[in-house]
PDB file of N, CA and C in Angstrom:
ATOM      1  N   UNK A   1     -13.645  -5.896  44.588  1.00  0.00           N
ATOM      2  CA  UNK A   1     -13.080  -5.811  43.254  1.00  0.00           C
ATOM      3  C   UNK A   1     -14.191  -6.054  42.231  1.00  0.00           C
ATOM      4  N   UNK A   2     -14.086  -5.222  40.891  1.00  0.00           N
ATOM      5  CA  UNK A   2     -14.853  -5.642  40.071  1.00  0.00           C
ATOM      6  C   UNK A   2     -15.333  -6.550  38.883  1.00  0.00           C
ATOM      7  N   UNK A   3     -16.258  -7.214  38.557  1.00  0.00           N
ATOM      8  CA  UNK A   3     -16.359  -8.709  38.056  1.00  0.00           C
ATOM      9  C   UNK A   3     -16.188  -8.333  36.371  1.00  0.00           C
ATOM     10  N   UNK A   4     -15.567  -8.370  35.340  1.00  0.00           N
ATOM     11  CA  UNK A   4     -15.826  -8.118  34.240  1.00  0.00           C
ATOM     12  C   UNK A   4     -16.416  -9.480  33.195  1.00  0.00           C
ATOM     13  N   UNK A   5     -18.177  -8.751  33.325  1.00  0.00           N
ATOM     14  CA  UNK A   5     -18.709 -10.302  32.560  1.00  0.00           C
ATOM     15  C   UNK A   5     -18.672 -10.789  30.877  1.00  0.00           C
ATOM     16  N   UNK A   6     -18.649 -11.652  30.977  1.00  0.00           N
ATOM     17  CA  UNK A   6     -18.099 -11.620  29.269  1.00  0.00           C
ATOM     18  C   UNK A   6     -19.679 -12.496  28.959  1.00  0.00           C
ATOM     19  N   UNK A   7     -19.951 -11.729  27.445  1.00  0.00           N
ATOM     20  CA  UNK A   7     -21.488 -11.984  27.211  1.00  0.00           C
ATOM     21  C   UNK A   7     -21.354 -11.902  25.559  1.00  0.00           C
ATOM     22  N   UNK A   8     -20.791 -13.004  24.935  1.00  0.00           N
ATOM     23  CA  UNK A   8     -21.633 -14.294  25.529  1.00  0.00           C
ATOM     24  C   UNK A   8     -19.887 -14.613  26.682  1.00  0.00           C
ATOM     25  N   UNK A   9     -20.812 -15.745  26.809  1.00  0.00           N
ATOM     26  CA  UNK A   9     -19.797 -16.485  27.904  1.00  0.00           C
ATOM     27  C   UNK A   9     -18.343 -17.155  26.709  1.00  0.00           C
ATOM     28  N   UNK A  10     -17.576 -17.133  27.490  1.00  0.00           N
ATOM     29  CA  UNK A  10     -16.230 -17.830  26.229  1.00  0.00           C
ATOM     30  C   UNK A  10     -16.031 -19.037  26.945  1.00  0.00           C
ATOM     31  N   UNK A  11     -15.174 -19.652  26.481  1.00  0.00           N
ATOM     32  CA  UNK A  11     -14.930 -21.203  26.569  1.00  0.00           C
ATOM     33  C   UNK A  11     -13.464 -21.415  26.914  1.00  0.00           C
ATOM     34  N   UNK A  12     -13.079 -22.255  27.472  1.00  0.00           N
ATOM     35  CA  UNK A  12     -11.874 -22.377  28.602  1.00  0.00           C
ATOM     36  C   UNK A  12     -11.567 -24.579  28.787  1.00  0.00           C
ATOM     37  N   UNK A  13     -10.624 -24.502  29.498  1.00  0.00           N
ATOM     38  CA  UNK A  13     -10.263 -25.972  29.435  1.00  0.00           C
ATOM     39  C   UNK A  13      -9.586 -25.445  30.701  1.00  0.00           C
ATOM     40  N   UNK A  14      -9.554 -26.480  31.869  1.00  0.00           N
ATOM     41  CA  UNK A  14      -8.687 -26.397  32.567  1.00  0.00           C
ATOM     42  C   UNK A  14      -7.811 -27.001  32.722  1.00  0.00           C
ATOM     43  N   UNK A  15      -6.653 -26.766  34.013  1.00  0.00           N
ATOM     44  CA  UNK A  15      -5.628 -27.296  33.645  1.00  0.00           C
ATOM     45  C   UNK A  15      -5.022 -27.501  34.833  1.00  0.00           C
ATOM     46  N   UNK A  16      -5.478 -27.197  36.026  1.00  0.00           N
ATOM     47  CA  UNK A  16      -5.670 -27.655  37.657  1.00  0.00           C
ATOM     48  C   UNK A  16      -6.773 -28.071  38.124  1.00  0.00           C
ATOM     49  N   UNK A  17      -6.874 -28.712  38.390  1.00  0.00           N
ATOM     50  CA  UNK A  17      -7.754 -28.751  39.490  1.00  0.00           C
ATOM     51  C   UNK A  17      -8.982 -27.729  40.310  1.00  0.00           C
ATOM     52  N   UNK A  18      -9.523 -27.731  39.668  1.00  0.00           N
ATOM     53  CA  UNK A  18     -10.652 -26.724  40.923  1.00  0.00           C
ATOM     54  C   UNK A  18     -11.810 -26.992  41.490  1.00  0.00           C
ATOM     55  N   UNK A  19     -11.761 -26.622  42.757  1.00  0.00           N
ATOM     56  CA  UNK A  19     -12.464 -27.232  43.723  1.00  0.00           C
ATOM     57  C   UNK A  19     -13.509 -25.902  44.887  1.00  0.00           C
ATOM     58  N   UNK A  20     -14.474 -26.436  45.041  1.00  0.00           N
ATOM     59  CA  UNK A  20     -15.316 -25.172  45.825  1.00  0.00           C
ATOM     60  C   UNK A  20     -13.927 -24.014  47.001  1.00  0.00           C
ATOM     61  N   UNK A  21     -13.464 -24.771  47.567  1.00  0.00           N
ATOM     62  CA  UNK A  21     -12.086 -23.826  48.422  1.00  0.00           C
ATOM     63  C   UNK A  21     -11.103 -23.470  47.922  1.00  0.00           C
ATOM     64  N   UNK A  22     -10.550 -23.839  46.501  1.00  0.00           N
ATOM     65  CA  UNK A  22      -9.623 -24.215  46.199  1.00  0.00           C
ATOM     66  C   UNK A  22      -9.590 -23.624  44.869  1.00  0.00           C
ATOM     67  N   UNK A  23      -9.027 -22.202  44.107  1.00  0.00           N
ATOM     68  CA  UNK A  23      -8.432 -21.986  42.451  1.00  0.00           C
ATOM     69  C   UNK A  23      -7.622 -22.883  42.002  1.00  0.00           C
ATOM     70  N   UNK A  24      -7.893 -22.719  40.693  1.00  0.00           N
ATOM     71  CA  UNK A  24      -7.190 -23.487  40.016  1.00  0.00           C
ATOM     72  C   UNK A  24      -6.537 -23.387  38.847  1.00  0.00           C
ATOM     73  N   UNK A  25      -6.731 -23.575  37.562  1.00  0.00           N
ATOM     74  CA  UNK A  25      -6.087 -22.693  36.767  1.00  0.00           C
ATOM     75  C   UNK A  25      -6.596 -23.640  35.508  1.00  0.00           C
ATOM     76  N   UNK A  26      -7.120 -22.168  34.587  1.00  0.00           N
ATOM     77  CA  UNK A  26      -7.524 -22.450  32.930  1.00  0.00           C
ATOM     78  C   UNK A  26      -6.736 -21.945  31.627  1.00  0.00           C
ATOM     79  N   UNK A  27      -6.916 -22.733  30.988  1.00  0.00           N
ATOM     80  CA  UNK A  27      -6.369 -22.139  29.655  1.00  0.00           C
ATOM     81  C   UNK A  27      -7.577 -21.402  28.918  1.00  0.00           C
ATOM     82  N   UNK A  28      -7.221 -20.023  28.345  1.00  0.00           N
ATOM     83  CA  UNK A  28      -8.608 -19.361  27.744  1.00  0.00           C
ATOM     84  C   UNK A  28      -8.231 -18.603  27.471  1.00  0.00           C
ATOM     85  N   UNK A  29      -8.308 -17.682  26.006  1.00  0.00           N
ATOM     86  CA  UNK A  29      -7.824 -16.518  25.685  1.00  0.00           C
ATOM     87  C   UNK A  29      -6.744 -16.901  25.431  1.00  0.00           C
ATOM     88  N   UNK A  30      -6.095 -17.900  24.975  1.00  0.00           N
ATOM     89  CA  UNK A  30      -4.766 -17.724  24.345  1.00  0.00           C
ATOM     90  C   UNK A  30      -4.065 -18.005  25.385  1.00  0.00           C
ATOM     91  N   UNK A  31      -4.304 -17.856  26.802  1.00  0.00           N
ATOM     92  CA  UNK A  31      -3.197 -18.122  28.009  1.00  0.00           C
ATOM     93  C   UNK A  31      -3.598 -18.756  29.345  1.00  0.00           C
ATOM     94  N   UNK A  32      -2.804 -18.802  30.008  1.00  0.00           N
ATOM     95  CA  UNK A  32      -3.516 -19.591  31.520  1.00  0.00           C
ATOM     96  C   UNK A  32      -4.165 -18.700  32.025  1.00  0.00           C
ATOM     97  N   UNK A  33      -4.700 -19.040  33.169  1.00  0.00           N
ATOM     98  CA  UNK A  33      -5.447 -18.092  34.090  1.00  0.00           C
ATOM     99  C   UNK A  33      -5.522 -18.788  35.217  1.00  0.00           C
ATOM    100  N   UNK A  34      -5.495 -18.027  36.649  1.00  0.00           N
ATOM    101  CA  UNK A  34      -5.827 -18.480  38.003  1.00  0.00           C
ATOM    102  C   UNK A  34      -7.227 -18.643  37.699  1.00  0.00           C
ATOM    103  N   UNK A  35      -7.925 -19.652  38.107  1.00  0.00           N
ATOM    104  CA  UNK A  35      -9.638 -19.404  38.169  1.00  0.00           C
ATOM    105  C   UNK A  35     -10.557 -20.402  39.134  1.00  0.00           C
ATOM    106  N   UNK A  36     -12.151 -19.733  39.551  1.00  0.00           N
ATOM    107  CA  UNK A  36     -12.181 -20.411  40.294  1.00  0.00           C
ATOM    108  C   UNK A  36     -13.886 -20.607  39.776  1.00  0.00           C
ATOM    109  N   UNK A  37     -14.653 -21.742  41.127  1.00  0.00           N
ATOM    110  CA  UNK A  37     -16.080 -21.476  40.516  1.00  0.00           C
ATOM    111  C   UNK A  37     -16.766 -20.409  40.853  1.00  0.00           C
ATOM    112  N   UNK A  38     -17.541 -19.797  39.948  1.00  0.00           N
ATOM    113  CA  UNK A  38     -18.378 -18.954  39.724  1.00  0.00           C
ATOM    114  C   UNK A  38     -19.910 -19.262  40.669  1.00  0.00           C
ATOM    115  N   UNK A  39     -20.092 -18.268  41.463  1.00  0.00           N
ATOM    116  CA  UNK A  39     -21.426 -18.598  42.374  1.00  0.00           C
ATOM    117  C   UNK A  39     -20.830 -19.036  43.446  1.00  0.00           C
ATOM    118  N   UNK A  40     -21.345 -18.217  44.950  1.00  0.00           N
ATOM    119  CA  UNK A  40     -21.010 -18.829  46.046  1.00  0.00           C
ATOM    120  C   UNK A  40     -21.662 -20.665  46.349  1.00  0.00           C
ATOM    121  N   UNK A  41     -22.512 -20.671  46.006  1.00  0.00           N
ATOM    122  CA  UNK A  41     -23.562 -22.019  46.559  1.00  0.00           C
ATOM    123  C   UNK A  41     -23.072 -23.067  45.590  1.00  0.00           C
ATOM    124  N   UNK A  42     -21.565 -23.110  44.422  1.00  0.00           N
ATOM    125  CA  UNK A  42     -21.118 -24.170  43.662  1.00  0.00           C
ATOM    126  C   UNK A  42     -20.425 -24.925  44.110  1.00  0.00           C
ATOM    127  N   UNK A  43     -20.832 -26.395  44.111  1.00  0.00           N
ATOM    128  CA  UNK A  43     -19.894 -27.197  44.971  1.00  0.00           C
ATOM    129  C   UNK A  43     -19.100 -28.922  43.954  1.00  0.00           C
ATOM    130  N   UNK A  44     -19.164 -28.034  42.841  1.00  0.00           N
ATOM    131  CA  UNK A  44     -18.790 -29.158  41.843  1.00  0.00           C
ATOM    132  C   UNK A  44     -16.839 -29.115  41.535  1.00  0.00           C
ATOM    133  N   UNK A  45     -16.655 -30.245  41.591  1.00  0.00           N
ATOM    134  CA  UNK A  45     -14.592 -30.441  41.004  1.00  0.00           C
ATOM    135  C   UNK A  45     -15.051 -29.827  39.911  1.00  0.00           C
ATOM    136  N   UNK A  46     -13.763 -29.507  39.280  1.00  0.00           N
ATOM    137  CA  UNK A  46     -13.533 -29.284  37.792  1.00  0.00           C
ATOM    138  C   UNK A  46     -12.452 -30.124  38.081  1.00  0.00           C
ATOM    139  N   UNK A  47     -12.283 -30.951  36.712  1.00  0.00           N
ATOM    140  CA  UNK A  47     -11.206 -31.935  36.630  1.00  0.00           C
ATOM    141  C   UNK A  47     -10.309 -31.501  35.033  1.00  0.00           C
ATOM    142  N   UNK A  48      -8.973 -31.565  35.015  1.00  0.00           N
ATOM    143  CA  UNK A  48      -7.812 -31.367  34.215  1.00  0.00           C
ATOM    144  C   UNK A  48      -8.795 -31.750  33.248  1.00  0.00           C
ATOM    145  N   UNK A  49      -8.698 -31.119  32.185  1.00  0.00           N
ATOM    146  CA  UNK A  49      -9.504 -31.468  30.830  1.00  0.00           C
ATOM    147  C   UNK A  49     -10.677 -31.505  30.342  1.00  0.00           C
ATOM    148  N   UNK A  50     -11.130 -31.022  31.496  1.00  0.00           N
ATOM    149  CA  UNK A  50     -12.794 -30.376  31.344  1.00  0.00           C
ATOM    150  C   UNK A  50     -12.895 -28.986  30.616  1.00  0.00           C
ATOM    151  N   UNK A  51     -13.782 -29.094  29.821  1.00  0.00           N
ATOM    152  CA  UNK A  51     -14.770 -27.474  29.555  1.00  0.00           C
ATOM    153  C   UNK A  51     -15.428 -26.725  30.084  1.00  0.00           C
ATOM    154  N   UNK A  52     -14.980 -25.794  30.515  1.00  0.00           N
ATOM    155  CA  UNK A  52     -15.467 -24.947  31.188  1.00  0.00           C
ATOM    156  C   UNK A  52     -16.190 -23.671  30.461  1.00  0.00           C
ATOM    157  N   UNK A  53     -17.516 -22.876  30.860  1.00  0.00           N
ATOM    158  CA  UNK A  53     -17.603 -21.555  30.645  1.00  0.00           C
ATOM    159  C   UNK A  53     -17.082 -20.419  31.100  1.00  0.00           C
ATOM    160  N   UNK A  54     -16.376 -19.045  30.540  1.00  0.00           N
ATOM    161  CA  UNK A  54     -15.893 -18.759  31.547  1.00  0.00           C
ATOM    162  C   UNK A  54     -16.769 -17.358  31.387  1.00  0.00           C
ATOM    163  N   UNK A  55     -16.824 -17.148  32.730  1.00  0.00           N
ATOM    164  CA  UNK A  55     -18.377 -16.151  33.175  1.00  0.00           C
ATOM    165  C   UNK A  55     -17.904 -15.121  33.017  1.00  0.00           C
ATOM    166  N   UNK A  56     -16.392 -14.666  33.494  1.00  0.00           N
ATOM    167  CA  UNK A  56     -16.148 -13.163  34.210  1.00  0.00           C
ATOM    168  C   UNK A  56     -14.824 -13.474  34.691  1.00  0.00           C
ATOM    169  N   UNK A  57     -14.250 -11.970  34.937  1.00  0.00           N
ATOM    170  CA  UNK A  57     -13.325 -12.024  35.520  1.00  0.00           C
ATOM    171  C   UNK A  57     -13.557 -11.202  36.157  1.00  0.00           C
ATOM    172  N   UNK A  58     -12.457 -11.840  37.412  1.00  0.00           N
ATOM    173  CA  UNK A  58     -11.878 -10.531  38.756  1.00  0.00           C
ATOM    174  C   UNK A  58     -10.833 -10.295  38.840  1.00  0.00           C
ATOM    175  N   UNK A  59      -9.931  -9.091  38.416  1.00  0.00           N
ATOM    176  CA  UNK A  59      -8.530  -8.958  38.726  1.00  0.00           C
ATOM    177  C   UNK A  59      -8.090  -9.953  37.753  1.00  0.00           C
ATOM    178  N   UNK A  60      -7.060 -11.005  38.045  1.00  0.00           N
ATOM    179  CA  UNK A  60      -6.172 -11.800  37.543  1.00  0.00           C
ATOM    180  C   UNK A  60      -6.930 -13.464  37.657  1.00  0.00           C
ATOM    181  N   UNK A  61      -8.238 -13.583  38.483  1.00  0.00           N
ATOM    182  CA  UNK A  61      -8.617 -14.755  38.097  1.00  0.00           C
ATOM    183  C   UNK A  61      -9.801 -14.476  37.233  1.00  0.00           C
ATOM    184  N   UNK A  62     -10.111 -15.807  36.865  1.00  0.00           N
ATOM    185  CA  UNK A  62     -11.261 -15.976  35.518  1.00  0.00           C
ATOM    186  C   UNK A  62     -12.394 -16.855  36.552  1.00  0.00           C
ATOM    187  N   UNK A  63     -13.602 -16.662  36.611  1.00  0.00           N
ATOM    188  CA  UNK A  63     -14.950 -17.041  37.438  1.00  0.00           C
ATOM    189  C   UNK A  63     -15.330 -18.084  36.042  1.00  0.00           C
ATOM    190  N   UNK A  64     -15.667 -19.318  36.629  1.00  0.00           N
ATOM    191  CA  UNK A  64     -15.916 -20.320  35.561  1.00  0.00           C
ATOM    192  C   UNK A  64     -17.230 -21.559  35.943  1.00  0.00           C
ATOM    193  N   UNK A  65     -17.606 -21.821  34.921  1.00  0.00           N
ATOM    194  CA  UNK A  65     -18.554 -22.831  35.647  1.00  0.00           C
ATOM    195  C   UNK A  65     -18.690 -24.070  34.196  1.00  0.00           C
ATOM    196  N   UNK A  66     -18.658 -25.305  34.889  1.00  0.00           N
ATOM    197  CA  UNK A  66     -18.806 -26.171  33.796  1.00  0.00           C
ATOM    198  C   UNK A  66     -20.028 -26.296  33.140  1.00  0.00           C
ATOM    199  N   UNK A  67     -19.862 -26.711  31.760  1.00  0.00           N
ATOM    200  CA  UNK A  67     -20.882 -27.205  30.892  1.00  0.00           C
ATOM    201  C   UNK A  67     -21.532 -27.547  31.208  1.00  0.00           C
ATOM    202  N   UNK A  68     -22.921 -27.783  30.895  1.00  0.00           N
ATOM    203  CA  UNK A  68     -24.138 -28.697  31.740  1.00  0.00           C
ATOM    204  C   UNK A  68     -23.489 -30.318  30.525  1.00  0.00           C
ATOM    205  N   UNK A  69     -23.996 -31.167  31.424  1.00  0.00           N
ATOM    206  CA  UNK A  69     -23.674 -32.547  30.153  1.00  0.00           C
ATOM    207  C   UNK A  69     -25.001 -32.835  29.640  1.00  0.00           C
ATOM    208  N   UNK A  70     -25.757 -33.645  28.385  1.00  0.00           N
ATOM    209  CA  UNK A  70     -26.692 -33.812  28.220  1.00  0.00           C
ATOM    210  C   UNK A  70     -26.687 -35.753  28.325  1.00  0.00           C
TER     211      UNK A  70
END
């Protein structure tokens, strides 16, 4: 399936849980979304209320990766 990348990247909050095995689901664009991390080799949680970038989509989920923190 094909990845549609969004450039610049948009901004997202989640709202499940997501985990390297495991989608989860963001708010972005006005609505939820199934989504998961972006990059096979990512092995970070996303936790309820985090910021997320969101990279791309596939189909019906959104490919996401968190903020760096400073």
């Amino acid at each position: 399936m094909n990845e549609r990348l969004f450039n610049p990247p948009l901004w997202g909050k989640v709202e499940e849980t997501i985990t390297p095995n495991q989608p989860g689901r963001v708010q972005a664009m006005g609505s939820y979304w199934y989504a998961q991390c972006y990059g096979w080799d990512y092995r970070q949680i996303l936790y309820p209320g985090q910021v997320v970038m969101v990279i791309a989509q596939q189909g019906r989920v959104l490919l996401v990766m968190p903020i760096a923190e400073s």
